[in-house]
Protein backbone atom coordinates (compact mmCIF):
# COMPACT_ATOMS: atom_id res chain seq x y z
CA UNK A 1 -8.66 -12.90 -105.13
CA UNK A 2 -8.74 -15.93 -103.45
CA UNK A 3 -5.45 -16.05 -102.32
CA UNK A 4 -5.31 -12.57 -100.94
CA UNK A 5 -8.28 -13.84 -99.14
CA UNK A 6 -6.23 -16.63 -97.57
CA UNK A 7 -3.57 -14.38 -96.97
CA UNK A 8 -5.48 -11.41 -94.69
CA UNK A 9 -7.27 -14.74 -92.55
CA UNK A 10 -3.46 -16.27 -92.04
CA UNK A 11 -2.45 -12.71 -91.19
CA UNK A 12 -5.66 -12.24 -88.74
CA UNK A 13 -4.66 -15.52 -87.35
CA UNK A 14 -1.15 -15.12 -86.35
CA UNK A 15 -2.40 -11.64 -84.44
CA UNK A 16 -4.80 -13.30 -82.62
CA UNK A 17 -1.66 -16.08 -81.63
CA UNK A 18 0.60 -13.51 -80.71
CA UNK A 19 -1.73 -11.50 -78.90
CA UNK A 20 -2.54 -14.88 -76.97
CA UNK A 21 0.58 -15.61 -76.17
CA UNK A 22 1.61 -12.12 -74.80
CA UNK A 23 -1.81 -12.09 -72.83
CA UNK A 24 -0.33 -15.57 -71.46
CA UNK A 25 3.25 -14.77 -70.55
CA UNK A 26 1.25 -11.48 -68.49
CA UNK A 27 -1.24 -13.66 -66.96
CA UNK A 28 1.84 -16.50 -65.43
CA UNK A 29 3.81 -13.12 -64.63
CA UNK A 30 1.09 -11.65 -62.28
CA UNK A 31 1.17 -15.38 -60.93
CA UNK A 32 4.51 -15.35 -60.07
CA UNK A 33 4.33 -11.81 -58.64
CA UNK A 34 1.92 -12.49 -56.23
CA UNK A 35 3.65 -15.76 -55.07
CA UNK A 36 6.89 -13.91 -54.66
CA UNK A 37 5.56 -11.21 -53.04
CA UNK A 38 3.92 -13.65 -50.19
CA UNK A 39 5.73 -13.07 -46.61
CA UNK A 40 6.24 -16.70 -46.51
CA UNK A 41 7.81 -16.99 -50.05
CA UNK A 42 10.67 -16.27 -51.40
CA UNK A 43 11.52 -14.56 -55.15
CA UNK A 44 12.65 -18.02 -56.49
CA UNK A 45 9.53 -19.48 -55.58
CA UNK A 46 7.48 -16.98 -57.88
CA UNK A 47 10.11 -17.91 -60.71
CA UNK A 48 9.21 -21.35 -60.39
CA UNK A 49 5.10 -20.76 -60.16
CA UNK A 50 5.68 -18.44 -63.21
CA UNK A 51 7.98 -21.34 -65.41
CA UNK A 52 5.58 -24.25 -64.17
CA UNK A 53 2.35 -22.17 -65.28
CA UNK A 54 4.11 -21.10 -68.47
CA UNK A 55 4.91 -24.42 -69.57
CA UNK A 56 1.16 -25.69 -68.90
CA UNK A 57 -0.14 -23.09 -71.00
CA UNK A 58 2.28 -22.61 -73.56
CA UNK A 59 4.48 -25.39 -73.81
CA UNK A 60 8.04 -25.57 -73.84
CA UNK A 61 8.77 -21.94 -75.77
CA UNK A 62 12.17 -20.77 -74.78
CA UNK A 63 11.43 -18.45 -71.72
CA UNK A 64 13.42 -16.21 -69.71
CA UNK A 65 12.57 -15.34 -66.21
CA UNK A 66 13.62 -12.25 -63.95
CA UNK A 67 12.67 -11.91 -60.38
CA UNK A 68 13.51 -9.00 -58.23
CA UNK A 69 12.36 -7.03 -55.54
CA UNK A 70 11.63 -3.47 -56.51
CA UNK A 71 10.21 -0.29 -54.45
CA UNK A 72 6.99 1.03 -55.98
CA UNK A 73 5.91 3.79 -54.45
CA UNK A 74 8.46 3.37 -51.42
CA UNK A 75 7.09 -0.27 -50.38
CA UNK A 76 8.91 -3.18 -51.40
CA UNK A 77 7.29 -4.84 -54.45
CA UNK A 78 8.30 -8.19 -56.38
CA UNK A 79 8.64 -7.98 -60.15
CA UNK A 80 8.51 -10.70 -62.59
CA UNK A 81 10.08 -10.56 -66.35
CA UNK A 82 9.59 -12.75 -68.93
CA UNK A 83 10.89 -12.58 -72.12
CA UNK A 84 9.73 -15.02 -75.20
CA UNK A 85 9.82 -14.69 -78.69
CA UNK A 86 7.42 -13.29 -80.98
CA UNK A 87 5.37 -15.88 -82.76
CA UNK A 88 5.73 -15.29 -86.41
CA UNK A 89 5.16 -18.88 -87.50
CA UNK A 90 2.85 -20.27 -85.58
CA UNK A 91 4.45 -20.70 -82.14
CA UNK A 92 7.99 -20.24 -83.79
CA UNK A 93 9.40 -16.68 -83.97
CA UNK A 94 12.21 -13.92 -83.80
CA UNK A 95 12.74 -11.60 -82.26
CA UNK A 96 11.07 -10.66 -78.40
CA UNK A 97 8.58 -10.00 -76.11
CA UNK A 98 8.84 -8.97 -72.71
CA UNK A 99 6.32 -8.50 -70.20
CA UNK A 100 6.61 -7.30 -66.20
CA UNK A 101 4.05 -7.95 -63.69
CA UNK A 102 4.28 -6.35 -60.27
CA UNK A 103 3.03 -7.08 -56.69
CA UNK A 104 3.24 -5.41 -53.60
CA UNK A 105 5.20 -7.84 -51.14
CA UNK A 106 2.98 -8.56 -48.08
CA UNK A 107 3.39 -8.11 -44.37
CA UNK A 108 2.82 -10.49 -41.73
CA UNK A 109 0.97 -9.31 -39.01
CA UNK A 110 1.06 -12.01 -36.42
């Protein structure tokens, strides 16, 4: 009894990682977006907000970051991807995850 016990917590437990970790990867995406999509950045520079904020929250997880400029709606957007494993072992995992984060690229009007 015990160990199914232990078993359902560990279970619980990884969930609540992985669901951390994807809530993470969203949070540094949306970051990057809205860097990106600045009128006086450019799409590298939201890659490079989005790796730098990754690695302070998460560590040094193997990442992979996407930038490109998109239309949503007809006006030019900037979308971030990041893919990361799936933690299945604590922070270790197979497999992937992949989130996208979108901004709509400002205009300057001076």
């Amino acid at each position: 009894m015990s160990i199914l016990v232990i078993a359902i917590a560990a279970g619980i437990i990884q969930l609540v990682l992985t669901l951390h970790v994807r809530n993470m990867l969203m949070s540094c995406a949306a970051e990057g977006a809205h860097t990106a999509a600045r009128y006086d950045r450019e799409l590298v520079d939201g890659a490079e907000r989005t790796d730098s904020l990754i690695a302070a929250s998460l560590g040094d997880i193997p990442r992979d970051i996407a930038v490109r400029e998109v239309l949503i709606d007809g006006r030019p957007s900037a979308e971030v991807e990041v893919s990361a494993p799936v933690p299945v072992l604590g922070l270790w995992g197979v497999g992937s995850m992949t989130v996208t984060a979108h901004a709509v690229e400002e205009v300057h009007r001076g």
